[in-house]
C-alpha atoms as a PDB file:
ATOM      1  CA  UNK A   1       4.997  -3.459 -45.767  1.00  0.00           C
ATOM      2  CA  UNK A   2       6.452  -4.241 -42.468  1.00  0.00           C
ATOM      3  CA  UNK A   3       6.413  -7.546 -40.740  1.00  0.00           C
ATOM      4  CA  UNK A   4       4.478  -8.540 -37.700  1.00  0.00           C
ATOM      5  CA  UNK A   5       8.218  -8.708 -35.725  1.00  0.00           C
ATOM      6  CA  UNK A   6       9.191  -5.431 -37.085  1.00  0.00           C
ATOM      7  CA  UNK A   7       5.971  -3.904 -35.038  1.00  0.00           C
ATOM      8  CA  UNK A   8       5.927  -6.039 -32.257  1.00  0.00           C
ATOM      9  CA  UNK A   9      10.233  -4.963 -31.065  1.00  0.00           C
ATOM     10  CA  UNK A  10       9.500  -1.214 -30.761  1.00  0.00           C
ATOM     11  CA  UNK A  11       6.460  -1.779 -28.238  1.00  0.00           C
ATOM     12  CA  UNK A  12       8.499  -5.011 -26.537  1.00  0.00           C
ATOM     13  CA  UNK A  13      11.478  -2.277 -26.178  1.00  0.00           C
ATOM     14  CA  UNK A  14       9.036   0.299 -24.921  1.00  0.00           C
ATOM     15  CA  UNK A  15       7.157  -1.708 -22.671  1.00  0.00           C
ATOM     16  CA  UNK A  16      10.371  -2.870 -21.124  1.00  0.00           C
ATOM     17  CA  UNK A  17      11.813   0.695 -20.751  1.00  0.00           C
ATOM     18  CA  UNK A  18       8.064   1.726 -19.072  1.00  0.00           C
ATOM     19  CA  UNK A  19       9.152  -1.417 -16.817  1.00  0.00           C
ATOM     20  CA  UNK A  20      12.407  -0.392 -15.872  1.00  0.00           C
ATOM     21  CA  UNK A  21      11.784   3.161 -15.190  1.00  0.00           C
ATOM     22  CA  UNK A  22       8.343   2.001 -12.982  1.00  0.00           C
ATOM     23  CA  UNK A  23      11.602  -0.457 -11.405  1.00  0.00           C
ATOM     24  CA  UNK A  24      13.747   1.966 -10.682  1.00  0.00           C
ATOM     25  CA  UNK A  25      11.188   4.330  -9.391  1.00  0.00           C
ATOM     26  CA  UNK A  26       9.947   1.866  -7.073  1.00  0.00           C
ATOM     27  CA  UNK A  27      13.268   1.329  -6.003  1.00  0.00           C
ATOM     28  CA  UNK A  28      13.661   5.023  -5.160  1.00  0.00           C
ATOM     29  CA  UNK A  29      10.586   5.008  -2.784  1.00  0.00           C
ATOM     30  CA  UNK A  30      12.072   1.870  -0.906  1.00  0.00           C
ATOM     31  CA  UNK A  31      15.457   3.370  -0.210  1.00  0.00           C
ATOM     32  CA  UNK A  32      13.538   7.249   0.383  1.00  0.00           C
ATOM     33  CA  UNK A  33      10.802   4.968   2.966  1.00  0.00           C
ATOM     34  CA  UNK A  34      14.060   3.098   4.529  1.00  0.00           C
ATOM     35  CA  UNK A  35      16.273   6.079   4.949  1.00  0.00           C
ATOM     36  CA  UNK A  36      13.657   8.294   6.851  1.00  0.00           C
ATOM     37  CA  UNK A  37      12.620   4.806   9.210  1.00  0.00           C
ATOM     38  CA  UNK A  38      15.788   4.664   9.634  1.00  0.00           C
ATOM     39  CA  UNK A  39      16.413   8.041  10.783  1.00  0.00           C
ATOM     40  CA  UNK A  40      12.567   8.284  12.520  1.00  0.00           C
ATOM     41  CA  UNK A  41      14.478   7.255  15.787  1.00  0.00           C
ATOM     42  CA  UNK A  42      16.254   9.831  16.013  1.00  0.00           C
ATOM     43  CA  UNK A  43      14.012  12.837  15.367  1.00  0.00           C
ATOM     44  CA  UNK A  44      11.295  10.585  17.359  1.00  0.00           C
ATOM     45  CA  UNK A  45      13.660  11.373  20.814  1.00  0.00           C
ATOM     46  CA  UNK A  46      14.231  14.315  19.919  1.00  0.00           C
ATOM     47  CA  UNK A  47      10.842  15.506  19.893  1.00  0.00           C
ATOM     48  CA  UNK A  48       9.518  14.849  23.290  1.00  0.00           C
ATOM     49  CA  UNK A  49       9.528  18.112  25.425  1.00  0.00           C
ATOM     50  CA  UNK A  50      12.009  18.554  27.651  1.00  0.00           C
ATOM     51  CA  UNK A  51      12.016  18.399  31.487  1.00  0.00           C
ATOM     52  CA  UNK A  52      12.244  22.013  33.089  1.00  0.00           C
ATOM     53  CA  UNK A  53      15.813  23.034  33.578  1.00  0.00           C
ATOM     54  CA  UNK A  54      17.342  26.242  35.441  1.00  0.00           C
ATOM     55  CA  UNK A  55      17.992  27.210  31.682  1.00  0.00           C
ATOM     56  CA  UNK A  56      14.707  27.488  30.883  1.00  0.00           C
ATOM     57  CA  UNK A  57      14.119  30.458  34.108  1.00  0.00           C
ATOM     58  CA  UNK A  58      17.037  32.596  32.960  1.00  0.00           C
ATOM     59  CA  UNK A  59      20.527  32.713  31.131  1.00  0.00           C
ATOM     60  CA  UNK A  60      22.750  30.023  31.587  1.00  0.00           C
ATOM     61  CA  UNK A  61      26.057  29.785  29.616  1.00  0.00           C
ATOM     62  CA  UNK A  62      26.941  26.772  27.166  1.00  0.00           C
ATOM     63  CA  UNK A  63      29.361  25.924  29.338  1.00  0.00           C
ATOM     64  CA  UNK A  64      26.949  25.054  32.229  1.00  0.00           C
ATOM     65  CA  UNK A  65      24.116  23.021  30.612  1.00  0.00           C
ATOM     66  CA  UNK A  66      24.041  19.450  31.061  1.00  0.00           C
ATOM     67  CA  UNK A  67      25.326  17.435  28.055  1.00  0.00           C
ATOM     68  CA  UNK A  68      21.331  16.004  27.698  1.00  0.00           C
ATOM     69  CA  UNK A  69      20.484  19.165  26.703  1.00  0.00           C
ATOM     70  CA  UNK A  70      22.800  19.502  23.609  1.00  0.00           C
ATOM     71  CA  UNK A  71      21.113  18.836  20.547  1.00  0.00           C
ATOM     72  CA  UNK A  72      23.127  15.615  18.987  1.00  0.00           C
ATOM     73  CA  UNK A  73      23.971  16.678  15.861  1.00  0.00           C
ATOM     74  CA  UNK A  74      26.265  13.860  14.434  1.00  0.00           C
ATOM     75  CA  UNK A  75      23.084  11.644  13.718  1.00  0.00           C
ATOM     76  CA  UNK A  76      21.131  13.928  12.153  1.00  0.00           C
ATOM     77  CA  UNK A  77      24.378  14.803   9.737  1.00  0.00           C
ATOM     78  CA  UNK A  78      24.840  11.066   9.230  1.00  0.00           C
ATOM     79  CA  UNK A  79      21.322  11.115   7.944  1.00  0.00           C
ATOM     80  CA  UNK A  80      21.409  13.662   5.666  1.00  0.00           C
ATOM     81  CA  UNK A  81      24.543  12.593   4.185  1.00  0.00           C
ATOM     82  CA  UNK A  82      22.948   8.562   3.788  1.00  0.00           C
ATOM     83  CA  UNK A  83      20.399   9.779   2.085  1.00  0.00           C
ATOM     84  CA  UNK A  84      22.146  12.497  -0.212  1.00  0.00           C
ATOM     85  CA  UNK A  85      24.639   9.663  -1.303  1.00  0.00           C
ATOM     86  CA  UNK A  86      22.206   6.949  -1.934  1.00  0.00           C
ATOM     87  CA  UNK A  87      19.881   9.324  -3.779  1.00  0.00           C
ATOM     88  CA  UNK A  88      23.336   9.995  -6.138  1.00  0.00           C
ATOM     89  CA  UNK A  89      24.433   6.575  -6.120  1.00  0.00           C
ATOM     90  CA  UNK A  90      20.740   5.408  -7.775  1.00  0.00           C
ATOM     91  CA  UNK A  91      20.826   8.766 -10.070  1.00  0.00           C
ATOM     92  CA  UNK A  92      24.573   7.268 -11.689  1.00  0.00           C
ATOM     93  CA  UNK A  93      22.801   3.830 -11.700  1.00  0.00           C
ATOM     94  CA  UNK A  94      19.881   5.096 -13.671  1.00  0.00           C
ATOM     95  CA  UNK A  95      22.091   6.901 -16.106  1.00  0.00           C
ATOM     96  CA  UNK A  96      24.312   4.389 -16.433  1.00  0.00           C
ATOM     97  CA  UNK A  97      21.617   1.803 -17.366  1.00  0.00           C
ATOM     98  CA  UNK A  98      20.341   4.513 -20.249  1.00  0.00           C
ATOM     99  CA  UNK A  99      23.547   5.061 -21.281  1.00  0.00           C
ATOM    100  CA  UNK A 100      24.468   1.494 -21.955  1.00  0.00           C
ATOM    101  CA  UNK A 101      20.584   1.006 -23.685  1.00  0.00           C
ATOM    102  CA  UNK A 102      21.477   3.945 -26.200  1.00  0.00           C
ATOM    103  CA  UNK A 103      25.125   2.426 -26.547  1.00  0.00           C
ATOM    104  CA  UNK A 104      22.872  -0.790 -27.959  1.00  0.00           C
ATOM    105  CA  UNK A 105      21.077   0.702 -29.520  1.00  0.00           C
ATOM    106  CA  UNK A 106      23.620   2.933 -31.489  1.00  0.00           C
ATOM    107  CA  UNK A 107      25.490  -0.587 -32.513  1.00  0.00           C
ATOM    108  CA  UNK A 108      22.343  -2.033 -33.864  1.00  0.00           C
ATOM    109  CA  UNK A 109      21.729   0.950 -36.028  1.00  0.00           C
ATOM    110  CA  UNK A 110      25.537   0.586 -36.948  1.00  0.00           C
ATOM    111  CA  UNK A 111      25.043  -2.608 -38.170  1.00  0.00           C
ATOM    112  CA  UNK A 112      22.036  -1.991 -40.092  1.00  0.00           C
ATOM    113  CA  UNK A 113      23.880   1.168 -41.698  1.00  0.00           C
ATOM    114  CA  UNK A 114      26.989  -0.964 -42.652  1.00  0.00           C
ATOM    115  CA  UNK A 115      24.452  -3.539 -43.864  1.00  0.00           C
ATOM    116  CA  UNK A 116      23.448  -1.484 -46.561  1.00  0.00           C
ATOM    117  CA  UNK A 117      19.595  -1.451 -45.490  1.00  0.00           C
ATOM    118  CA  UNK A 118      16.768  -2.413 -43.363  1.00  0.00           C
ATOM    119  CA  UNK A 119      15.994  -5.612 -41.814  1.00  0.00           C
END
């Protein structure tokens, strides 16, 4: 018959994992939320409509249209890349934190193989 700590560890452990993973989820949102405030200022000036230009009447080459006029790409790229990075960087972090749980984990059972037996 198992003892009353034997049941109470595996729902301690899986409470604790449900924890984490609601953690790191929450986590996830925060960065997602702060990335796109961060990069709301940007699309935000770019969406206004523009004043009307000669271009807008007929062809005009690249050459000749006013530098206001050229979509600003470097802050959108910045963006992207910000958030592609720190979406990897928490992926690693998530996986590493597993990793090192089922690295536990696998020395505990270790221990209770070399033991001989169950605790």
């Amino acid at each position: 018959m198992p003892s009353h700590r034997a049941t109470e560890r595996p729902s301690n452990r899986a409470t604790e994992r449900s924890l984490r993973h609601r953690a790191t989820g929450v986590l996830c949102f925060v960065v997602l939320c702060g990335a796109l405030w961060a990069g709301s200022g940007v699309t935000a000036s770019m969406q206004q409509p523009p004043a009307p230009s000669p271009a807008q009447e007929g062809f005009v080459p690249i050459d000749q249209l006013a530098p206001k006029e050229v979509l600003p790409a470097a802050p959108l790229v910045i963006a992207a890349y910000s958030v592609a990075w720190i979406a990897i960087f928490a992926y690693v972090l998530t996986i590493w934190k597993r990793l090192a749980s089922v690295e536990k984990e696998m020395a505990a059972l270790s221990q209770r193989v070399a033991s001989g037996g169950r605790r």
